[in-house]
C-alpha atoms as a PDB file:
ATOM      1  CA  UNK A   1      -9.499  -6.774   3.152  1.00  0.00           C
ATOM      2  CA  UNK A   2      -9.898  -3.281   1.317  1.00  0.00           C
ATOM      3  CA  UNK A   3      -8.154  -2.586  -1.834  1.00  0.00           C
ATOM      4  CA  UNK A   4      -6.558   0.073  -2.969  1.00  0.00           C
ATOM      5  CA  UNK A   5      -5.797   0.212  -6.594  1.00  0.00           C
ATOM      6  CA  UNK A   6      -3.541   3.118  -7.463  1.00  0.00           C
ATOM      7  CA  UNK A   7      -1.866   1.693 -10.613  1.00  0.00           C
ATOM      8  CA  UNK A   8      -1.518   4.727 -13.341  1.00  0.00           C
ATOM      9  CA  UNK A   9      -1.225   7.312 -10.820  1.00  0.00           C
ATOM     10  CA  UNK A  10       1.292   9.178 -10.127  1.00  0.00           C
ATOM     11  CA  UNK A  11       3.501  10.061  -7.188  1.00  0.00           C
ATOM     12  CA  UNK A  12       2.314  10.746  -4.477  1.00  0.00           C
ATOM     13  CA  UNK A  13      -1.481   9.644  -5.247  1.00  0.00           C
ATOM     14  CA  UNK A  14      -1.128   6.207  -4.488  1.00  0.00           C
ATOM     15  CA  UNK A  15       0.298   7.088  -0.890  1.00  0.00           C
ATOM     16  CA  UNK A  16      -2.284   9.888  -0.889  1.00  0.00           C
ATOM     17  CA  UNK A  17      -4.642   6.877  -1.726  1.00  0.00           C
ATOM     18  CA  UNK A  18      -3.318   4.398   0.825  1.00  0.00           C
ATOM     19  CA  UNK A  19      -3.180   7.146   3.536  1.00  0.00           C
ATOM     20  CA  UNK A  20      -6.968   7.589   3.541  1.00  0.00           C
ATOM     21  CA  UNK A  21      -7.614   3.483   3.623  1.00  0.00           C
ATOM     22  CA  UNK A  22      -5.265   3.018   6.862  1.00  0.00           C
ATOM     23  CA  UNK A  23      -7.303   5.895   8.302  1.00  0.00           C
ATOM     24  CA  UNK A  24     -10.429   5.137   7.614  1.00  0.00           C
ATOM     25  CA  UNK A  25     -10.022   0.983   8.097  1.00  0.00           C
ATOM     26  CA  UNK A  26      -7.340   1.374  10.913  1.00  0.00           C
ATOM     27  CA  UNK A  27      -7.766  -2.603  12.052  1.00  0.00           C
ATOM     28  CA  UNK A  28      -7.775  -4.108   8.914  1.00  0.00           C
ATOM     29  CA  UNK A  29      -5.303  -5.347   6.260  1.00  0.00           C
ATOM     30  CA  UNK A  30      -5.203  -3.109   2.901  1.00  0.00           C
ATOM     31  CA  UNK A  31      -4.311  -4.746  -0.598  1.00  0.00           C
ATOM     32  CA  UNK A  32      -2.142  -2.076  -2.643  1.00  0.00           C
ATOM     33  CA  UNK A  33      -1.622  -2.339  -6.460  1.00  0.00           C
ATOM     34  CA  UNK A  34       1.181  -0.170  -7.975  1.00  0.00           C
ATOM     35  CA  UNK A  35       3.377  -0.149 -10.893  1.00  0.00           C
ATOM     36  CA  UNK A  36       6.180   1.214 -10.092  1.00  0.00           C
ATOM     37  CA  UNK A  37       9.354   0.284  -7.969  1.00  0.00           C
ATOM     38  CA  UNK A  38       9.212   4.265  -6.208  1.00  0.00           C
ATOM     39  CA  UNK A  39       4.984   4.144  -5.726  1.00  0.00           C
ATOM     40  CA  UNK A  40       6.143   0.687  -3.675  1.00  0.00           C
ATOM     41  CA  UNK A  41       8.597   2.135  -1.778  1.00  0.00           C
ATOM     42  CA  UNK A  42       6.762   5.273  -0.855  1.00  0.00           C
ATOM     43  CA  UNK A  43       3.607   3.194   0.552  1.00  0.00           C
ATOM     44  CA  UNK A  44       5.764   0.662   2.000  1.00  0.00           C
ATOM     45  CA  UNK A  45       7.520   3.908   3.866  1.00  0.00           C
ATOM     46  CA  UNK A  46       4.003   5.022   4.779  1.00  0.00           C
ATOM     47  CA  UNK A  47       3.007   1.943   6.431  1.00  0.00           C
ATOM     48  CA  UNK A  48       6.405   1.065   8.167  1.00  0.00           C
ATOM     49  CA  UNK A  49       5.460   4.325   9.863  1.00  0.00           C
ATOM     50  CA  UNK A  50       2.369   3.660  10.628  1.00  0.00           C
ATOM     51  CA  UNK A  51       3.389   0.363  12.257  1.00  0.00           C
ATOM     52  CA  UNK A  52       2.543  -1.813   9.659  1.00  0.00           C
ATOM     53  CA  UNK A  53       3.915  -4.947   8.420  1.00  0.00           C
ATOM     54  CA  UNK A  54       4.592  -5.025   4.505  1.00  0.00           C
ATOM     55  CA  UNK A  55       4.251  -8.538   2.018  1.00  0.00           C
ATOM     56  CA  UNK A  56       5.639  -7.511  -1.434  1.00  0.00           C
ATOM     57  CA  UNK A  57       4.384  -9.267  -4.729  1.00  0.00           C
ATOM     58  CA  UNK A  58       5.725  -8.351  -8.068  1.00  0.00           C
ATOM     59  CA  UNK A  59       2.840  -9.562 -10.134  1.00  0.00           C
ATOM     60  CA  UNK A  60       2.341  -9.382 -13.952  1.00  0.00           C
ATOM     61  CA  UNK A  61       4.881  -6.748 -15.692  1.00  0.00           C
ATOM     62  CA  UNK A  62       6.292  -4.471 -13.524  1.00  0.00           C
ATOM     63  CA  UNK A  63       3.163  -4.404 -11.123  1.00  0.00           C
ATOM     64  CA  UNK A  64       3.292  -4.768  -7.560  1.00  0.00           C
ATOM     65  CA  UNK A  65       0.583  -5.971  -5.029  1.00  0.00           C
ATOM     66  CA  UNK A  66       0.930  -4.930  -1.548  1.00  0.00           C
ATOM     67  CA  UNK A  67      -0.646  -6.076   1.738  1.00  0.00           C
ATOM     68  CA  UNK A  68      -0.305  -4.337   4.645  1.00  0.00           C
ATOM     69  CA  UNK A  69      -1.325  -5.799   7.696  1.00  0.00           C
ATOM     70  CA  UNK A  70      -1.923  -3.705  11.207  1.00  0.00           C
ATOM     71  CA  UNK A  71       0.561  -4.783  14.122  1.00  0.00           C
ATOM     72  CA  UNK A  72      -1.336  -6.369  16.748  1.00  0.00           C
ATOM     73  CA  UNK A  73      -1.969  -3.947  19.119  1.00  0.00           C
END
C-alpha cells in the first residue's frame, strides 16, 4: 500500500499529493493522512472521480486516515 502523508499542508497539496500517487501506482490502494474535515473531502472527491472506493478513519485529534482502493477493473 503507498502512503501519502499530507497532514500540515494546505489546500490543495494534499490532493496535489494524492493525485500524483493514483497516477503513478494506478492498481494499488493509497493510505491518505489529513487533518482536516475539507483536505478529506477534497481527496475523497478526487478519488470518487477517479473510480475509487473511499474507507474513512478519524484517528487521533482531528486526523483522518484514508484508503483508497482501485475498482476492479
Amino acid at each position: 500500500m503507498v502512503e501519502v502523508d499530507a497532514r500540515g499542508l494546505g489546500c490543495p497539496i494534499p490532493v496535489v499529493k494524492t493525485k500524483k500517487a493514483i497516477e503513478a501506482n494506478p492498481d494499488e490502494a493509497i493510505e491518505v493522512l489529513v487533518e482536516t474535515a475539507v483536505a478529506k473531502e477534497n481527496v475523497s472527491r478526487l478519488a470518487q472521480s477517479r473510480n475509487y472506493s473511499v474507507q474513512v478513519e478519524e484517528t487521533a485529534g482531528d486526523e483522518y486516515r484514508l484508503v483508497l482502493t482501485p475498482a476492479e477493473k
